[in-house]
Protein backbone atom coordinates (compact mmCIF):
# COMPACT_ATOMS: atom_id res chain seq x y z
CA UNK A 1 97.27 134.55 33.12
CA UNK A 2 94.91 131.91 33.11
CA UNK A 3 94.38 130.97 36.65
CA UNK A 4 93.36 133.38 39.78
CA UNK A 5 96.50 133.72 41.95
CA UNK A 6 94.34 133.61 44.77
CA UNK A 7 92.02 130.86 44.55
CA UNK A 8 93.16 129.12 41.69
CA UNK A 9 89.90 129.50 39.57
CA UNK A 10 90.19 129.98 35.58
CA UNK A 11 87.34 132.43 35.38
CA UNK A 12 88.80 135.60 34.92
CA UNK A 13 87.40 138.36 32.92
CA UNK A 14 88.90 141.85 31.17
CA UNK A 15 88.75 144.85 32.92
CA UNK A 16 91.03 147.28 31.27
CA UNK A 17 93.96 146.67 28.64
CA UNK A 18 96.71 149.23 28.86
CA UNK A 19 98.95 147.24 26.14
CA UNK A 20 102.76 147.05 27.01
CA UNK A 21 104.65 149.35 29.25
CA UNK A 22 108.21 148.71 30.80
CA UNK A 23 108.68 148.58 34.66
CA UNK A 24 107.41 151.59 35.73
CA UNK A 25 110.44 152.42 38.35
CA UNK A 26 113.31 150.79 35.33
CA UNK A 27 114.47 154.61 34.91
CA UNK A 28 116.81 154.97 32.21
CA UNK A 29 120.87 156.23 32.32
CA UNK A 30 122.10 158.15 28.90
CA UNK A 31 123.91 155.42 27.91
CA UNK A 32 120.99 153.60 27.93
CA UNK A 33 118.66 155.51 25.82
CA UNK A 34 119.88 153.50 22.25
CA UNK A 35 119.71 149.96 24.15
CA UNK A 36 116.65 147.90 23.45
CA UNK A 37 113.82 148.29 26.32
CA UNK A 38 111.52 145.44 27.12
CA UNK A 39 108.00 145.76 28.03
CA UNK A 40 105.48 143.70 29.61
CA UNK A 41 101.74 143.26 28.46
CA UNK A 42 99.75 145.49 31.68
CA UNK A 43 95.92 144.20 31.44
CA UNK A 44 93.63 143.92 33.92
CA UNK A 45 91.54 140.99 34.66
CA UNK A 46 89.37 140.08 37.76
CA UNK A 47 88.89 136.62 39.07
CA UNK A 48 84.86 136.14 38.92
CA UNK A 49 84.68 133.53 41.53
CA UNK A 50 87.00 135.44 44.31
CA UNK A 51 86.98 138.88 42.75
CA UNK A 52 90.17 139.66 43.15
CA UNK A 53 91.59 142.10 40.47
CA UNK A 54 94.87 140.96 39.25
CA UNK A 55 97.59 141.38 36.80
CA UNK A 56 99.89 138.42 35.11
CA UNK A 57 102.42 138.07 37.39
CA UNK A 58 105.33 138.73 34.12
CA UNK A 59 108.19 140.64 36.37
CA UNK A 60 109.84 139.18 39.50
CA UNK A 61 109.50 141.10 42.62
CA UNK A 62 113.52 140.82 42.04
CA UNK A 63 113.89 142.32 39.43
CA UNK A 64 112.15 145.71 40.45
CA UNK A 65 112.84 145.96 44.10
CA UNK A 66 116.61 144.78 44.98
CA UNK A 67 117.46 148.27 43.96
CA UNK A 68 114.74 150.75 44.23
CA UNK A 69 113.87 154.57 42.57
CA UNK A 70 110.96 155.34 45.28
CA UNK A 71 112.30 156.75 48.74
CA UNK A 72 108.90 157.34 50.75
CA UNK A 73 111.06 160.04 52.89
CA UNK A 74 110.83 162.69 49.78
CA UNK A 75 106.83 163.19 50.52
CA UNK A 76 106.24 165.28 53.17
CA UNK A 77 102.51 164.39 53.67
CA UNK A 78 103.63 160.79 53.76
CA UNK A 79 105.88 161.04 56.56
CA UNK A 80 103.36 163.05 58.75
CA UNK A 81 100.90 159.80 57.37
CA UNK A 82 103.19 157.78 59.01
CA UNK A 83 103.65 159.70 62.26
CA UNK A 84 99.39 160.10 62.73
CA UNK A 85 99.52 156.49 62.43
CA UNK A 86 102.33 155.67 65.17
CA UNK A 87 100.77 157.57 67.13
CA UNK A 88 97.33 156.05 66.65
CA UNK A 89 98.42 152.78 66.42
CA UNK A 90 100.32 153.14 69.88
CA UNK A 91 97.29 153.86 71.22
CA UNK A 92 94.96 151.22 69.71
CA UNK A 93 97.40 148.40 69.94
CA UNK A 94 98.57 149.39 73.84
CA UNK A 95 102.55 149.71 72.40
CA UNK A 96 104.63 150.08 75.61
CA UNK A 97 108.20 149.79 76.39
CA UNK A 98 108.62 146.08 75.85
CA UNK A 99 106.68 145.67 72.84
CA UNK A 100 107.78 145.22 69.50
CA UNK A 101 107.19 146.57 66.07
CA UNK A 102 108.26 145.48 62.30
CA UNK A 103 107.15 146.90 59.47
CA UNK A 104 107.23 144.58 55.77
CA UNK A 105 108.49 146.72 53.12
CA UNK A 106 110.21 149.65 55.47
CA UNK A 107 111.83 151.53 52.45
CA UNK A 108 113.83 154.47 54.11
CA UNK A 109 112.99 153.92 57.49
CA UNK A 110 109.95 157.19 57.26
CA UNK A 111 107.72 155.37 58.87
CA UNK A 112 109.93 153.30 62.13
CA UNK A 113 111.69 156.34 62.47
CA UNK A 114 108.76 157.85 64.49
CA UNK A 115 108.43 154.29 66.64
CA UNK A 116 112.74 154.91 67.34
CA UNK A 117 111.81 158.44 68.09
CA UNK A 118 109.37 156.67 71.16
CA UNK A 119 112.05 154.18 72.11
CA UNK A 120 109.92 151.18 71.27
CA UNK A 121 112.08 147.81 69.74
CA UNK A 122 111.25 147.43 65.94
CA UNK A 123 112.92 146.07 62.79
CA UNK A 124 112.07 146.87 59.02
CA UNK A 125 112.21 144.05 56.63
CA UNK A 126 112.65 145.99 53.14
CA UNK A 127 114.37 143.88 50.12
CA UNK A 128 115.73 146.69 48.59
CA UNK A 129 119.25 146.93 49.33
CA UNK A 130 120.26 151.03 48.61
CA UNK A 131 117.01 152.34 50.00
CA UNK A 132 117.58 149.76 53.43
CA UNK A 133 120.53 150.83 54.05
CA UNK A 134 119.21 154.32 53.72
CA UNK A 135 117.00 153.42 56.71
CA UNK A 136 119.75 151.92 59.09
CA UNK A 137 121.47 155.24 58.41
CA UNK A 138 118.64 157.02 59.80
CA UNK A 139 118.98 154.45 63.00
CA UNK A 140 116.24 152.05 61.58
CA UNK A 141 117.24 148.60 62.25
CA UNK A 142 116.70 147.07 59.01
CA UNK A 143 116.70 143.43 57.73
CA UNK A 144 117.45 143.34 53.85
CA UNK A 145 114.86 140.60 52.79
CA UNK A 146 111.72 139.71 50.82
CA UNK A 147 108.44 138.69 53.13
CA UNK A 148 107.77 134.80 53.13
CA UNK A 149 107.15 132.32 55.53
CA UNK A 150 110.79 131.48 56.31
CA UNK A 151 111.49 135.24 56.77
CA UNK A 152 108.65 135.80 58.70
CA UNK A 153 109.82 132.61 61.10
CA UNK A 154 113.42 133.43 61.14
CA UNK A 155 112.40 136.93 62.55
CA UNK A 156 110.48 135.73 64.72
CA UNK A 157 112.50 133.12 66.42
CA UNK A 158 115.90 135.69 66.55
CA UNK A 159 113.42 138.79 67.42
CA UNK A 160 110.45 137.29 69.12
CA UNK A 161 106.87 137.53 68.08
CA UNK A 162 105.52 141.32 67.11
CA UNK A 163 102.92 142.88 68.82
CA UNK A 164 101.96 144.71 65.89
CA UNK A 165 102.94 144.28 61.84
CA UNK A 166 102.91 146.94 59.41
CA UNK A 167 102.78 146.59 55.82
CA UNK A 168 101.94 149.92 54.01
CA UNK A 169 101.45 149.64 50.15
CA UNK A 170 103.34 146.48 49.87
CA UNK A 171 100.28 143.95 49.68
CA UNK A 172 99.72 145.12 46.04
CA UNK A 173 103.17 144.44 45.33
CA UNK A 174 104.22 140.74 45.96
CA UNK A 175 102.28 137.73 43.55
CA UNK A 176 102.76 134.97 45.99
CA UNK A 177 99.67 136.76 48.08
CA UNK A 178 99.00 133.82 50.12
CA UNK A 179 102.72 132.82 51.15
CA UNK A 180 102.94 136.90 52.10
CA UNK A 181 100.23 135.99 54.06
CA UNK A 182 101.54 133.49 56.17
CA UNK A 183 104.85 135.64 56.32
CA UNK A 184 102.75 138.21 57.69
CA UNK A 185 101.20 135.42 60.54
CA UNK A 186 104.35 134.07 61.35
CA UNK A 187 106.00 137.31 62.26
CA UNK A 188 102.96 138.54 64.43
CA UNK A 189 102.23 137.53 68.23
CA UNK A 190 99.19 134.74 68.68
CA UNK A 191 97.57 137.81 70.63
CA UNK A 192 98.85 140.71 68.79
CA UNK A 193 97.90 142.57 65.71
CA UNK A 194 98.71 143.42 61.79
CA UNK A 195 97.91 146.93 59.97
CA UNK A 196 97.80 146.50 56.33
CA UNK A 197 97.36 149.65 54.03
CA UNK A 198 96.56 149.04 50.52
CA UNK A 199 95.03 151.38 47.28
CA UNK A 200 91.28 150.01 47.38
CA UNK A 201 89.77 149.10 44.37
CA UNK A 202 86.31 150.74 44.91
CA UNK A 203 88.02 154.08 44.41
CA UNK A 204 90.45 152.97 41.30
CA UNK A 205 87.46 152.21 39.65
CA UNK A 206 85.13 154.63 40.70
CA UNK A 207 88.06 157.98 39.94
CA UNK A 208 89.21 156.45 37.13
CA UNK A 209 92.97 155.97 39.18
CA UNK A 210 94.23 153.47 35.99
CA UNK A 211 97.68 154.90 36.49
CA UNK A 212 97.90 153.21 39.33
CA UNK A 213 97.75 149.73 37.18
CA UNK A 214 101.77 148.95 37.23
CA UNK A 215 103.96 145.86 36.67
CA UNK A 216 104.56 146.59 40.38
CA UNK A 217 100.92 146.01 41.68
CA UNK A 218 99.97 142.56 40.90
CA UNK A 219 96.64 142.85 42.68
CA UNK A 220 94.14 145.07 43.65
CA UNK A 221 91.82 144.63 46.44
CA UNK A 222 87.97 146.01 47.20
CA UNK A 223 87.96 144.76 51.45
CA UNK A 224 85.57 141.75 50.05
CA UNK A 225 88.98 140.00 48.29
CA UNK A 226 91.21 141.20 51.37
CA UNK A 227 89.38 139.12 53.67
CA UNK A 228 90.01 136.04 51.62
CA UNK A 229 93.23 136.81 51.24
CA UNK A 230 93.69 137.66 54.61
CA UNK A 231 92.32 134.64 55.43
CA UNK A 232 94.56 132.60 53.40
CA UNK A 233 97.51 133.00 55.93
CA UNK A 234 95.35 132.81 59.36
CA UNK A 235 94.76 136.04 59.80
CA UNK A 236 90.82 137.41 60.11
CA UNK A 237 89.89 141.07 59.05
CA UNK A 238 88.51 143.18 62.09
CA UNK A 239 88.12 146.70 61.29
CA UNK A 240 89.14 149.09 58.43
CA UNK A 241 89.68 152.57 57.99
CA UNK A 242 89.09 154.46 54.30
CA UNK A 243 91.91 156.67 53.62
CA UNK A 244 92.47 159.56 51.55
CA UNK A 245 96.37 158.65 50.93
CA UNK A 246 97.20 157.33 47.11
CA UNK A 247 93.78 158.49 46.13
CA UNK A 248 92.10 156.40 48.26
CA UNK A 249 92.82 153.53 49.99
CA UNK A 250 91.76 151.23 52.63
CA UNK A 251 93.83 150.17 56.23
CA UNK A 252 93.21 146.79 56.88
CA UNK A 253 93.23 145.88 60.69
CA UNK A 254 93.83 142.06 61.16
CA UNK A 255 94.38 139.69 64.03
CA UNK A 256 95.25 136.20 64.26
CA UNK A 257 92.15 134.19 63.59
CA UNK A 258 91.91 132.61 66.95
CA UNK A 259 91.55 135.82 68.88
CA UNK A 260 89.85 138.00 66.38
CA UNK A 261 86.25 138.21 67.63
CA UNK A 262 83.67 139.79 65.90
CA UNK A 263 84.91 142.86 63.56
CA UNK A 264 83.91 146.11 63.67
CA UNK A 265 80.46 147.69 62.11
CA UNK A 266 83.06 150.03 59.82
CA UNK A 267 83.24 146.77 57.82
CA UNK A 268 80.07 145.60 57.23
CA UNK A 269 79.85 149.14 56.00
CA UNK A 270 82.61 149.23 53.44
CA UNK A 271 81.15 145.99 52.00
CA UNK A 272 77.93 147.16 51.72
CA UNK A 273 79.70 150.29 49.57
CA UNK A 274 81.23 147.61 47.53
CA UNK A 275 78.37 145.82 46.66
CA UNK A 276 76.13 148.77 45.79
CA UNK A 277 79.11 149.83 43.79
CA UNK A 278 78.71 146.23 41.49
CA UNK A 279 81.99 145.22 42.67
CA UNK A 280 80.97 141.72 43.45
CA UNK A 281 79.82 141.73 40.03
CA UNK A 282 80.45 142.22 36.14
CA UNK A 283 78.43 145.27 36.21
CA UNK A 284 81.03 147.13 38.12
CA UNK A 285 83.92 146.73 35.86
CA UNK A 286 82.24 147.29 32.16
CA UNK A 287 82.16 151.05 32.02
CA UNK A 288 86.11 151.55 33.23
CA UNK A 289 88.08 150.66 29.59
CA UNK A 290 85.28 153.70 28.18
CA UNK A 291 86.60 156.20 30.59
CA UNK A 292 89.93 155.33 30.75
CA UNK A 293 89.90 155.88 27.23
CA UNK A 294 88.56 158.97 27.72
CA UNK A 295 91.29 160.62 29.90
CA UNK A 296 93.75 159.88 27.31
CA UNK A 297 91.90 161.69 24.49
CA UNK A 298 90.80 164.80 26.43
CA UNK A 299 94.96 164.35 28.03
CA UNK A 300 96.51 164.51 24.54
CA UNK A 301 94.22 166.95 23.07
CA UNK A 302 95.64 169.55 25.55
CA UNK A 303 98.79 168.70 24.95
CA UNK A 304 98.58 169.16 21.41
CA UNK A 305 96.81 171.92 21.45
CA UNK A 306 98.87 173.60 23.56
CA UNK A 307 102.17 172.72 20.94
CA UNK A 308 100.38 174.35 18.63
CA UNK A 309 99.94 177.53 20.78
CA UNK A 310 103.17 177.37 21.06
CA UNK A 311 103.24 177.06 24.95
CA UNK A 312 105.68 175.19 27.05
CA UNK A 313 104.34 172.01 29.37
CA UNK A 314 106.64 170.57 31.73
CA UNK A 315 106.08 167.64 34.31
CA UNK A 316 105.76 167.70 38.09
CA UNK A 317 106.92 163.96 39.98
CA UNK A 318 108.30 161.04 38.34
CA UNK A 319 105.95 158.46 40.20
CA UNK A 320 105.42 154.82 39.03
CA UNK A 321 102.09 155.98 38.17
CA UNK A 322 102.58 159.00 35.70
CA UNK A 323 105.18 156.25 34.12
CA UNK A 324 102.10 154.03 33.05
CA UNK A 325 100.15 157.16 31.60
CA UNK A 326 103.06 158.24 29.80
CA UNK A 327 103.04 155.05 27.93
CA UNK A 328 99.33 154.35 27.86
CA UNK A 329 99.47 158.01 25.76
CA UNK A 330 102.24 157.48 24.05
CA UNK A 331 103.49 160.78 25.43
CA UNK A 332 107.49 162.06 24.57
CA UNK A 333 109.38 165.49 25.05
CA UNK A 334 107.88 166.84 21.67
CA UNK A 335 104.48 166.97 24.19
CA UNK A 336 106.05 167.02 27.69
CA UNK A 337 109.86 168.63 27.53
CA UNK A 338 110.82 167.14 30.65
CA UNK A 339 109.21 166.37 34.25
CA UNK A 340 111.25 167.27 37.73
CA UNK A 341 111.74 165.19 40.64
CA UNK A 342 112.96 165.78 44.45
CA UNK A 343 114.03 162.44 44.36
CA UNK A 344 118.12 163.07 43.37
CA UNK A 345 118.43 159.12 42.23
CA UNK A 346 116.42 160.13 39.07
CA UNK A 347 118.07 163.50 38.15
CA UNK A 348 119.44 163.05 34.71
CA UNK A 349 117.99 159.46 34.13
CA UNK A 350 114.40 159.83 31.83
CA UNK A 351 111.24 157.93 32.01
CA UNK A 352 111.02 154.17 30.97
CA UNK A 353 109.58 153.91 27.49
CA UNK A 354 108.41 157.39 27.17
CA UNK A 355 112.76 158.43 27.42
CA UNK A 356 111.19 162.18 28.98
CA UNK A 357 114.19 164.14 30.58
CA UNK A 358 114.08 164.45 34.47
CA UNK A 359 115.50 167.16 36.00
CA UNK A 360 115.55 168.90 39.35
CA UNK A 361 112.77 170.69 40.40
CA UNK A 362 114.17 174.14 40.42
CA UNK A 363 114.25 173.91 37.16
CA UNK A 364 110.79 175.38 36.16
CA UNK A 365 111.15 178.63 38.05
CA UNK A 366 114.70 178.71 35.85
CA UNK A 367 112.43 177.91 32.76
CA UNK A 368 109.08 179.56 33.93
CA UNK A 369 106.97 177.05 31.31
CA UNK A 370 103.46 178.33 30.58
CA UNK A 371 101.79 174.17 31.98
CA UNK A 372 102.57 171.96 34.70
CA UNK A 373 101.33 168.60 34.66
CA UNK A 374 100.88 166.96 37.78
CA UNK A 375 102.12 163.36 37.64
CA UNK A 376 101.47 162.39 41.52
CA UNK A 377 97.56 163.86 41.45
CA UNK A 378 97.32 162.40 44.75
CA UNK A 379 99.13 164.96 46.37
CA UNK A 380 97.00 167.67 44.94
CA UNK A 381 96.57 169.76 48.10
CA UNK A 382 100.65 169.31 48.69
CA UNK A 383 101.62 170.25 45.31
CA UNK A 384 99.23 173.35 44.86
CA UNK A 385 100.74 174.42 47.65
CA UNK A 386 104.43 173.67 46.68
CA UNK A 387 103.85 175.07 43.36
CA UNK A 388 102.32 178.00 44.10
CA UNK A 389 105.24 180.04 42.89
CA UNK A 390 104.02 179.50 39.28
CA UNK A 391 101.49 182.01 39.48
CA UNK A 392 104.58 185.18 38.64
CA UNK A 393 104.40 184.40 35.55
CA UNK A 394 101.02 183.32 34.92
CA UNK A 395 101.65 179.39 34.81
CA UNK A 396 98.97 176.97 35.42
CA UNK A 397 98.68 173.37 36.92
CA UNK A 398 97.14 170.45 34.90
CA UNK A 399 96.19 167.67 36.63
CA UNK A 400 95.10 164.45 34.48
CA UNK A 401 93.27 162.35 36.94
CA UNK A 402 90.20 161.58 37.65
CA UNK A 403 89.58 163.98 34.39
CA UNK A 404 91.58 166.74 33.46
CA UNK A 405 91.32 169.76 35.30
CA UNK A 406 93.43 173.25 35.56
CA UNK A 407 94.44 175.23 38.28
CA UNK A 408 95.05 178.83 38.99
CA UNK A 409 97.51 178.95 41.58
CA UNK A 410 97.48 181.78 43.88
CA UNK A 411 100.22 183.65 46.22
């Protein structure tokens, strides 16, 4: 990558090389485990001029998302995410009878099922074709299609304009950022109003998140490089909202430019955090390769030294995420026998490059394992909670991120 995707500038500088991992959702079959694998090169690099943190764009949004692993429906916290928001949103916004909703990148339908439930007109645009039609069976009206202008227009012009546009965790995920953009402004009303929620950089950096670096995030944005990218399809940033979801992320309020007005103190704020943080500046980024390094040493020397204690460790969650620390360790089953999943799509499939079984997750009370590592450490407060059961027989929770750390569960 030699050129910003954003502004087009060649200065670009290292932040942290993670060497070559496959897709991070490219689970593998049996029959697939003796077939060659290829991998992409995942480094980090921000654009000095715009600061946006990027990725080489090396995998086509095509190739990863036409058929999809992730099914946002099998978190509970992120559904009841998604139904605080409707129902904040429908008050911010003013969301009656007549007004319309679509949300870019709908996946199952978790999140426009609790606009249905209020009888309010929307349509999901999600390009992945098995986890769409997941969402029209759970009455979503769903359009199978990528975000771009044309789409945007062409929904527009059948549907009519949207009064608000939702795109949760997708703005990360598509390398054309500015022709998103102006998907995102053709789809929305002159007078109405787009929610954007994306993992913010400030917190990546500042928890050490690199597991969140994946061939499926091509960018990475502090609120400083959202509002020139916002501002790259006509749309102006007028509030935001830091968010514990993902480990820490930012929602992005947007209008069109025309009738944005002045935004809200809340961002002057966050970019004052960002600054302070060096973020607008080399400083910020030197330190992060050191302790990402780090949590891979002190990572494998517990797993090591736990196979020669002789004690089990088994994985909980088969997230994108705990795919690129898998590889960045160089983790396999002689360290980690096998990780469990709700998600059914991945039972019996194993983990790209690392080739770690996944199995159903009643599978460690079956096999009571002395360690569970945590994959999704996100959902820390969830997943104590879910896993509590560990504690009859005196297993423990590991979780990796932002440094490793154990946990006695309790009854």
């Amino acid at each position: 990558m030699t050129r910003c995707r954003l502004c087009g500038s060649h200065a670009t500088a290292s932040v942290v090389d993670l060497g070559a991992t496959p897709p991070c959702e490219s689970f593998l079959a049996a029959d697939q485990l003796d077939r060659p694998e290829p991998t992409y090169p995942l480094h980090l690099r921000v654009c000095t001029d715009c600061w946006l943190a990027q990725i080489p764009p090396l995998i086509e949004p095509e190739e990863t998302f036409t058929e999809y692993a992730y099914f946002s429906s099998y978190s509970t916290s992120w559904v009841e995410h998604a139904r605080t928001f409707v129902d904040d949103a429908v008050r911010r916004v003013g969301l009656g009878p007549d007004a319309f909703v679509v949300e870019v990148a709908s996946n199952d339908g978790y999140l426009l099922k609790h606009v249905v439930e209020r009888g309010i007109r929307c349509l999901g645009v999600e390009p992945s074709v098995n986890v769409g039609a997941a969402a029209r069976d759970a009455g979503v009206p769903t359009l199978t299609a990528f975000l771009d202008p044309d789409t945007g227009a062409g929904v527009r012009a059948e549907h009519g304009p949207a009064d608000l546009v939702v795109a949760n965790n997708v703005y990360a995920h598509i390398p054309d950022v500015v022709g998103f953009t102006r998907g995102l402004r053709a789809l929305v009303a002159d007078d109405g109003w787009v929610s954007i929620e994306v993992q913010h950089l400030l917190t990546l950096i500042e928890e050490n998140q690199y597991d969140t670096i994946y061939h499926e995030h091509f960018q990475y944005y502090t609120v400083a490089s959202a509002i020139r990218a916002l501002a790259s399809g006509g749309l102006t940033l007028v509030d935001v909202e830091l968010l514990p979801t993902h480990g820490g992320s930012v929602r992005l309020w947007a209008r069109p430019a025309e009738v944005a007005g002045e935004p809200a103190a809340r961002v002057a704020e966050v970019l004052d955090r960002e600054k302070a943080a060096g973020l607008q500046e080399l400083s910020g980024y030197t330190e992060f390769s050191a302790r990402v390094a780090k949590v891979r040493r002190d990572l494998l020397r517990f797993l090591v030294e736990a196979a020669e204690r002789g004690e089990t460790v088994v994985g909980y969650g088969a997230p994108g995420k705990g795919n690129t620390l898998l590889n960045h360790c160089g983790i396999r089953p002689d360290l980690l026998a096998y990780t469990v999943d709700r998600n059914p799509y991945k039972h019996g499939r194993f983990t790209p490059g690392t080739r770690i079984p996944i199995l159903p997750p009643e599978r460690i009370a079956a096999d009571r394992p002395d360690w569970v590592l945590v994959l999704p450490w996100n959902l820390r407060e969830e997943l104590v909670e879910q896993l509590s059961f560990v504690h009859e027989w005196g297993g423990r929770l590991v979780f990796p991120i932002p440094e490793l750390s154990i946990v006695e569960v309790k009854a």
